[in-house]
N, C-alpha and C. Protein backbone atom coordinates (compact mmCIF):
# COMPACT_ATOMS: atom_id res chain seq x y z
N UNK A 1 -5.14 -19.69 -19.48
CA UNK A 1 -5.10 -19.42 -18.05
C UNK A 1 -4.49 -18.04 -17.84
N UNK A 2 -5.10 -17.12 -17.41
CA UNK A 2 -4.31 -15.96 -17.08
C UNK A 2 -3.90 -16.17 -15.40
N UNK A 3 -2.91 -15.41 -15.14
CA UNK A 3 -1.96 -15.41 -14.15
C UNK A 3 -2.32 -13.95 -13.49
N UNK A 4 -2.31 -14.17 -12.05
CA UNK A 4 -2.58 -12.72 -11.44
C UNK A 4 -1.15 -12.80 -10.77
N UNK A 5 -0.19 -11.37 -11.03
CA UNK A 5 1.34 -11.42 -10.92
C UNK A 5 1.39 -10.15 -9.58
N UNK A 6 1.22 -10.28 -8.53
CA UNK A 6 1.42 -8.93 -7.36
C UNK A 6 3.01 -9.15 -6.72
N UNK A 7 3.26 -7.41 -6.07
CA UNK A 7 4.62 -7.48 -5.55
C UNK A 7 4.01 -7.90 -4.26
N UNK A 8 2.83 -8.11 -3.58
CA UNK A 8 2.81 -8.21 -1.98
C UNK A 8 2.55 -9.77 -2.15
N UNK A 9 2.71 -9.77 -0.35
CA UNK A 9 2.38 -11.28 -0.43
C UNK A 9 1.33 -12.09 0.27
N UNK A 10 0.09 -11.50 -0.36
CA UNK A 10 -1.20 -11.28 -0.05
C UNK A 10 -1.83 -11.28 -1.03
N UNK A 11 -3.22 -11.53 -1.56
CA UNK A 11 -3.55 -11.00 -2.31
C UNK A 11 -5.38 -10.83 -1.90
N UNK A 12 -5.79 -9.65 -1.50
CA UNK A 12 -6.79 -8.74 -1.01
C UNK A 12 -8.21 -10.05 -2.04
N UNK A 13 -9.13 -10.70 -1.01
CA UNK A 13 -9.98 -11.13 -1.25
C UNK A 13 -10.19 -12.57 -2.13
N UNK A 14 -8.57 -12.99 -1.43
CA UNK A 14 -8.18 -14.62 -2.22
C UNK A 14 -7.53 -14.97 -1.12
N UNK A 15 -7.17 -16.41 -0.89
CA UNK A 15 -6.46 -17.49 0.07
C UNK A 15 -5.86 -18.40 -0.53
N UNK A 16 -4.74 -18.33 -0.48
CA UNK A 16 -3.62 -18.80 -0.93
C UNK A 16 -3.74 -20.56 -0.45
N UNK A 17 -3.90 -21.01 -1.33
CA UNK A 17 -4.15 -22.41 -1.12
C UNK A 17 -3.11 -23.93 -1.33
N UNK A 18 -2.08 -23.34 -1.77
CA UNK A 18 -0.66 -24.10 -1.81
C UNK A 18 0.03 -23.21 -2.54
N UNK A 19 1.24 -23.48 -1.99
CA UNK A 19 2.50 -22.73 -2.77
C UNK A 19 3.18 -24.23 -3.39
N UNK A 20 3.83 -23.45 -4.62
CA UNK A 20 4.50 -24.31 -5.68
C UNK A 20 5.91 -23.95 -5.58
N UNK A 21 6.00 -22.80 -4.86
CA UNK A 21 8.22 -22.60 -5.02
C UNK A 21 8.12 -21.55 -5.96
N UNK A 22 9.94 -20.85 -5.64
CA UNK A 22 10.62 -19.82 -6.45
C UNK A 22 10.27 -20.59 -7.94
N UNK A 23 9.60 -19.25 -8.61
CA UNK A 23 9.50 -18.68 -10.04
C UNK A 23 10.23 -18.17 -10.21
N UNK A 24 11.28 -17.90 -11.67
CA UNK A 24 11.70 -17.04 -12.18
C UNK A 24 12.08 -16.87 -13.55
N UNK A 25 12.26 -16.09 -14.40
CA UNK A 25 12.73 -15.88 -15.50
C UNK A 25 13.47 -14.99 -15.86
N UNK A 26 14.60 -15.16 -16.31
CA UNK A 26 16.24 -14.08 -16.73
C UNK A 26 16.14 -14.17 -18.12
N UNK A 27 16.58 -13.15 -18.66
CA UNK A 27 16.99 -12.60 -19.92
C UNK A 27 18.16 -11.89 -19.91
N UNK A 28 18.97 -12.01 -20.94
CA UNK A 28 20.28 -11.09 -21.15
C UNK A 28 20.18 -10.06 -22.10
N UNK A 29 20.26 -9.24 -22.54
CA UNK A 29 20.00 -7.93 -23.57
C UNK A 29 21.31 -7.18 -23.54
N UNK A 30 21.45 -6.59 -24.94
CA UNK A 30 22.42 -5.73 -24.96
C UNK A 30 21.35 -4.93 -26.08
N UNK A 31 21.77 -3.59 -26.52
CA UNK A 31 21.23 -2.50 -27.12
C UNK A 31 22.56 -2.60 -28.48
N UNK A 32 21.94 -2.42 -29.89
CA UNK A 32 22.07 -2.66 -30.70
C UNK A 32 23.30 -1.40 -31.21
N UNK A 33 23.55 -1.77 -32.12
CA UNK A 33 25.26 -0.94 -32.25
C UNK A 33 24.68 0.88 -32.69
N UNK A 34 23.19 1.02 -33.28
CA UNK A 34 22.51 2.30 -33.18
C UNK A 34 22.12 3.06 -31.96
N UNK A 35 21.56 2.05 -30.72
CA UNK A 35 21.15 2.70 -29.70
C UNK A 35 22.35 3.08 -28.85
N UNK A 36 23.33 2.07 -29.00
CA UNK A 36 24.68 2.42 -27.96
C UNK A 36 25.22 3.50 -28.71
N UNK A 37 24.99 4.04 -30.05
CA UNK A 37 25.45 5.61 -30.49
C UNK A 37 24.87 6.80 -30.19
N UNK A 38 23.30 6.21 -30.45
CA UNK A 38 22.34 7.62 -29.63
C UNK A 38 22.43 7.51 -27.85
N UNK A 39 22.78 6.66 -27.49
CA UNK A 39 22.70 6.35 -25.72
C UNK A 39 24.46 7.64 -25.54
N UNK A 40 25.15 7.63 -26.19
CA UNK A 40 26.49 7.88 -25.96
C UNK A 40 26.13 9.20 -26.55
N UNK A 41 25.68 9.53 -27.41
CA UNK A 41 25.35 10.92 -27.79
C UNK A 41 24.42 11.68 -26.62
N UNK A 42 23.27 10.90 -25.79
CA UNK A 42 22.55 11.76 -25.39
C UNK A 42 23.45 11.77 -23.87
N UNK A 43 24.35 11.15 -23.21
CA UNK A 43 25.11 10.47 -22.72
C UNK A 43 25.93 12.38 -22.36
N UNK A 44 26.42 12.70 -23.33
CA UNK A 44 26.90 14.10 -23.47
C UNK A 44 26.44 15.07 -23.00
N UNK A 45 25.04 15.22 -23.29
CA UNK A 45 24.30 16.05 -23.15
C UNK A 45 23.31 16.20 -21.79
N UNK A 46 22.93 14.70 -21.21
CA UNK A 46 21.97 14.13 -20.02
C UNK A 46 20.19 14.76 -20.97
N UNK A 47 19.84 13.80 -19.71
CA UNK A 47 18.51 13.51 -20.48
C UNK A 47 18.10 11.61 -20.16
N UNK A 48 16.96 11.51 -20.79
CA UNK A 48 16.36 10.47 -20.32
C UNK A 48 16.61 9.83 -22.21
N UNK A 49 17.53 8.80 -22.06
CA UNK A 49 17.95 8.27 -23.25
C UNK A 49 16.88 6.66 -23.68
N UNK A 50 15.93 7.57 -24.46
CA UNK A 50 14.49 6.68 -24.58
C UNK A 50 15.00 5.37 -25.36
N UNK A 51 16.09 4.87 -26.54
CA UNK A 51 16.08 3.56 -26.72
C UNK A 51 16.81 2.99 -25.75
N UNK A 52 17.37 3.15 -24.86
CA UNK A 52 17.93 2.13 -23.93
C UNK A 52 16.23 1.96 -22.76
N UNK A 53 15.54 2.96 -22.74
CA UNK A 53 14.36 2.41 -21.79
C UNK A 53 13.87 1.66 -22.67
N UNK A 54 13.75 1.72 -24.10
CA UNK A 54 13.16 0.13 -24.67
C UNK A 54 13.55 -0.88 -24.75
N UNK A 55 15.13 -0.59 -24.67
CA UNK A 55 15.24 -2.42 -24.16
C UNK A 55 15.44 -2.60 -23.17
N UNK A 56 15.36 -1.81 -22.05
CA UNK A 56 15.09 -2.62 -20.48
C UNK A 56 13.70 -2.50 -20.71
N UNK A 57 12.93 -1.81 -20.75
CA UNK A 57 11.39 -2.58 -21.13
C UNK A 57 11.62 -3.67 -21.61
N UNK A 58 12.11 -3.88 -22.83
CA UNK A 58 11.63 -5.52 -23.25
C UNK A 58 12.55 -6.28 -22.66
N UNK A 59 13.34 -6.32 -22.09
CA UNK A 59 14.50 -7.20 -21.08
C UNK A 59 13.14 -7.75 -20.01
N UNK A 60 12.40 -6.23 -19.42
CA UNK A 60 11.78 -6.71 -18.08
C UNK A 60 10.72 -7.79 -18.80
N UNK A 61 9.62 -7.31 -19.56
CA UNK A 61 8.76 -8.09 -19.88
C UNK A 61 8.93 -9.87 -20.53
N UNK A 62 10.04 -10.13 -21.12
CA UNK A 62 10.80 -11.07 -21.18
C UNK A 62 11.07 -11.74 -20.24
N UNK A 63 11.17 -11.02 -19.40
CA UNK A 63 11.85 -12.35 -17.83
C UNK A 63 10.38 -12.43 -17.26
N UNK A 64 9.36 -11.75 -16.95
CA UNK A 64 8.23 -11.50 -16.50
C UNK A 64 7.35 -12.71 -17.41
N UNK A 65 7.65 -12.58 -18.57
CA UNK A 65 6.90 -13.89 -19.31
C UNK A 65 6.94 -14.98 -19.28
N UNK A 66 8.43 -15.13 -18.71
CA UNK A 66 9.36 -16.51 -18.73
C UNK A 66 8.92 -17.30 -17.32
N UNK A 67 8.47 -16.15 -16.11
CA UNK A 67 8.30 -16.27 -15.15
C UNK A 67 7.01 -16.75 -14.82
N UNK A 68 5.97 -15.88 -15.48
CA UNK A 68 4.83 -16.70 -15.72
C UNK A 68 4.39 -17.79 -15.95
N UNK A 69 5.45 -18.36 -17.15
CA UNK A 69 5.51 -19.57 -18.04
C UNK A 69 6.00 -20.79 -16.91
N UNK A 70 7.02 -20.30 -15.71
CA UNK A 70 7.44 -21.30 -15.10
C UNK A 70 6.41 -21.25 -14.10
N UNK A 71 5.32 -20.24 -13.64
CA UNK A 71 4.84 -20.19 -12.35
C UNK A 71 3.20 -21.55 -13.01
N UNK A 72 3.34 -21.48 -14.26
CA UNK A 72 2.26 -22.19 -14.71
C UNK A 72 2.44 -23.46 -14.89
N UNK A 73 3.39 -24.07 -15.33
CA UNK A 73 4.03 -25.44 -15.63
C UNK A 73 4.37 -26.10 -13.82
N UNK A 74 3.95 -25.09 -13.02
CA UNK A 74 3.63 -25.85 -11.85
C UNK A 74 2.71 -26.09 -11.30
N UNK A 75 1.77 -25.64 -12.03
CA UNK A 75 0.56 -25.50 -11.94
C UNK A 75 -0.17 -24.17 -10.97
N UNK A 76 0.33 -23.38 -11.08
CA UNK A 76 0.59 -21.98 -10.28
C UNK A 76 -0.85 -21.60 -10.94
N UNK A 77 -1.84 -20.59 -10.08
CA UNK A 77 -2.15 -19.44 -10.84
C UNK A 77 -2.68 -18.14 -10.29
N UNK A 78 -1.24 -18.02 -9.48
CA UNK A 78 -0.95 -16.75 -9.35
C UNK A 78 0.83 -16.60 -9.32
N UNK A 79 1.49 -15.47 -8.62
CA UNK A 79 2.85 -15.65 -8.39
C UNK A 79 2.88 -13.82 -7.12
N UNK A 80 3.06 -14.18 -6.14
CA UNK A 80 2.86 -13.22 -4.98
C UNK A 80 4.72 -13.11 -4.90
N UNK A 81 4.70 -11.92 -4.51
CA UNK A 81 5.94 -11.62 -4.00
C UNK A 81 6.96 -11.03 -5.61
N UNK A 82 6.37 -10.48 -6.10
CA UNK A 82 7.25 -10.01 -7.42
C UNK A 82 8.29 -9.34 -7.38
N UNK A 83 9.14 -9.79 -7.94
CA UNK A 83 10.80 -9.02 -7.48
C UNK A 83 11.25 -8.55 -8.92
N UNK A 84 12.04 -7.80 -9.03
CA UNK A 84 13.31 -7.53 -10.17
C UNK A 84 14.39 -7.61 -9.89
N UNK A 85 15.52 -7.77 -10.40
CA UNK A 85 16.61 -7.52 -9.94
C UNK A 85 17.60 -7.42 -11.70
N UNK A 86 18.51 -6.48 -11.66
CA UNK A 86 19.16 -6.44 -12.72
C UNK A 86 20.59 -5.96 -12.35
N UNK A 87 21.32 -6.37 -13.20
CA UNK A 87 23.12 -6.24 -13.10
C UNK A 87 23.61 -6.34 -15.19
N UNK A 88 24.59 -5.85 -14.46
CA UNK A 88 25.75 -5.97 -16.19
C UNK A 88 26.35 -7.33 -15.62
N UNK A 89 26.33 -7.82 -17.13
CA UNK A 89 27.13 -9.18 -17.21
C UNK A 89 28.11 -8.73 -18.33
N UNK A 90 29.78 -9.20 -17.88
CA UNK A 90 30.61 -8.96 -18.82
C UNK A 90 31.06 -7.57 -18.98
N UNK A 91 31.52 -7.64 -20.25
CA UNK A 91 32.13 -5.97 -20.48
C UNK A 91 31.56 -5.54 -21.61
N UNK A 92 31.08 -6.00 -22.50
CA UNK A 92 30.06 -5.61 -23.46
C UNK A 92 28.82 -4.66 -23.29
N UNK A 93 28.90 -4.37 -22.47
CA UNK A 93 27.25 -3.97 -22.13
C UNK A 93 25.82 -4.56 -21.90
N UNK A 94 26.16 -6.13 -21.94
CA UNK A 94 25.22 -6.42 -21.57
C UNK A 94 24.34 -6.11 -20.20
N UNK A 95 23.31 -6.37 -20.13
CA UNK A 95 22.15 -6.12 -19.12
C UNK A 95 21.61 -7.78 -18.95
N UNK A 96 21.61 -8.18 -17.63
CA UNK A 96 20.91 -8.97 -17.14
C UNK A 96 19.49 -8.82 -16.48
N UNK A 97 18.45 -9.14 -16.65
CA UNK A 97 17.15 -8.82 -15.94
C UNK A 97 16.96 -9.86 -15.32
N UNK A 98 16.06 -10.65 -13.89
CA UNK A 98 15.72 -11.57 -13.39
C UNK A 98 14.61 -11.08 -12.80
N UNK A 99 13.45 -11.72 -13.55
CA UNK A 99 11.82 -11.95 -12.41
C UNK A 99 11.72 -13.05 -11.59
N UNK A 100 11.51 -12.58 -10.31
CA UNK A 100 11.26 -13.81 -9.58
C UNK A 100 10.56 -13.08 -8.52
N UNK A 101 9.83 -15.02 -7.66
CA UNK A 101 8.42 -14.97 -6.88
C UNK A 101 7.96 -16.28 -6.35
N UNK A 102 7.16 -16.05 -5.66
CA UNK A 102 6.50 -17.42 -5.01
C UNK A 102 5.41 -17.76 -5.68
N UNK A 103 5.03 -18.88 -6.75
CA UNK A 103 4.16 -19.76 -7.30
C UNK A 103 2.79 -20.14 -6.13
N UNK A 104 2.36 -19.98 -6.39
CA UNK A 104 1.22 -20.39 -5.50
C UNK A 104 -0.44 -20.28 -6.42
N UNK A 105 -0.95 -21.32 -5.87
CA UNK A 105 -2.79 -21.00 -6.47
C UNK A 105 -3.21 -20.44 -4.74
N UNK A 106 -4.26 -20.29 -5.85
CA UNK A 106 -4.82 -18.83 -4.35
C UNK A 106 -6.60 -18.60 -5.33
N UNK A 107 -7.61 -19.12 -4.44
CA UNK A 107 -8.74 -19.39 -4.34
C UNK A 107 -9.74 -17.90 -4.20
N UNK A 108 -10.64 -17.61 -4.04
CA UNK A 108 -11.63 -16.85 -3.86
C UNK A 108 -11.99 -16.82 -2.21
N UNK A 109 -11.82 -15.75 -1.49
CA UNK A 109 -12.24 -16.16 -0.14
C UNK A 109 -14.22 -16.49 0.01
N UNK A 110 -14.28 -17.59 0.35
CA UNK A 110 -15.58 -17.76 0.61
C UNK A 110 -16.53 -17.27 1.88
């Protein structure tokens, strides 16, 4: 089953035919004891410090999957209204990510 995932809450040439409820999926990530040395080195200097964008990339896609996974086990197949939201948890450095959305099937307009 593929899943059609939009931030609006509409979706252009479909009708939303029941909603199923808040979707979401969280992940926690921290960056590995190498990237928090090059992050702190480039940190010095400024610049766009490319292994920390890979693990909020894979933080996002992780919660985004998880989210999917719950928008389907409701029998969802779509999820309108796509959100992010992220924060530090703790003092470690962790990174929290959260996808969430409204579950809904949503038909073909006839």
């Amino acid at each position: 089953m593929s899943m059609l995932v939009v931030t609006t809450f509409e979706i252009p040439g479909m009708r939303i035919t029941a909603c199923k409820g808040l979707v979401r999926g969280i992940t926690v990530r921290a960056p590995n004891i190498g990237q928090s040395f090059l992050a702190g080195l480039r940190g010095i200097s400024g610049g766009r410090v490319g292994s920390l964008v890979t693990v909020c990339e894979a933080a996002r896609e992780e919660a985004l999957l998880q989210m999917v996974n719950h928008a389907a086990s409701l029998g969802a197949n779509a999820v309108v209204g796509l959100r992010y939201d992220s924060g530090e948890v703790g003092t470690g450095g962790f990174a929290e990510v959260l996808a969430y959305g409204t579950a809904v099937v949503a038909a073909p307009c006839v």
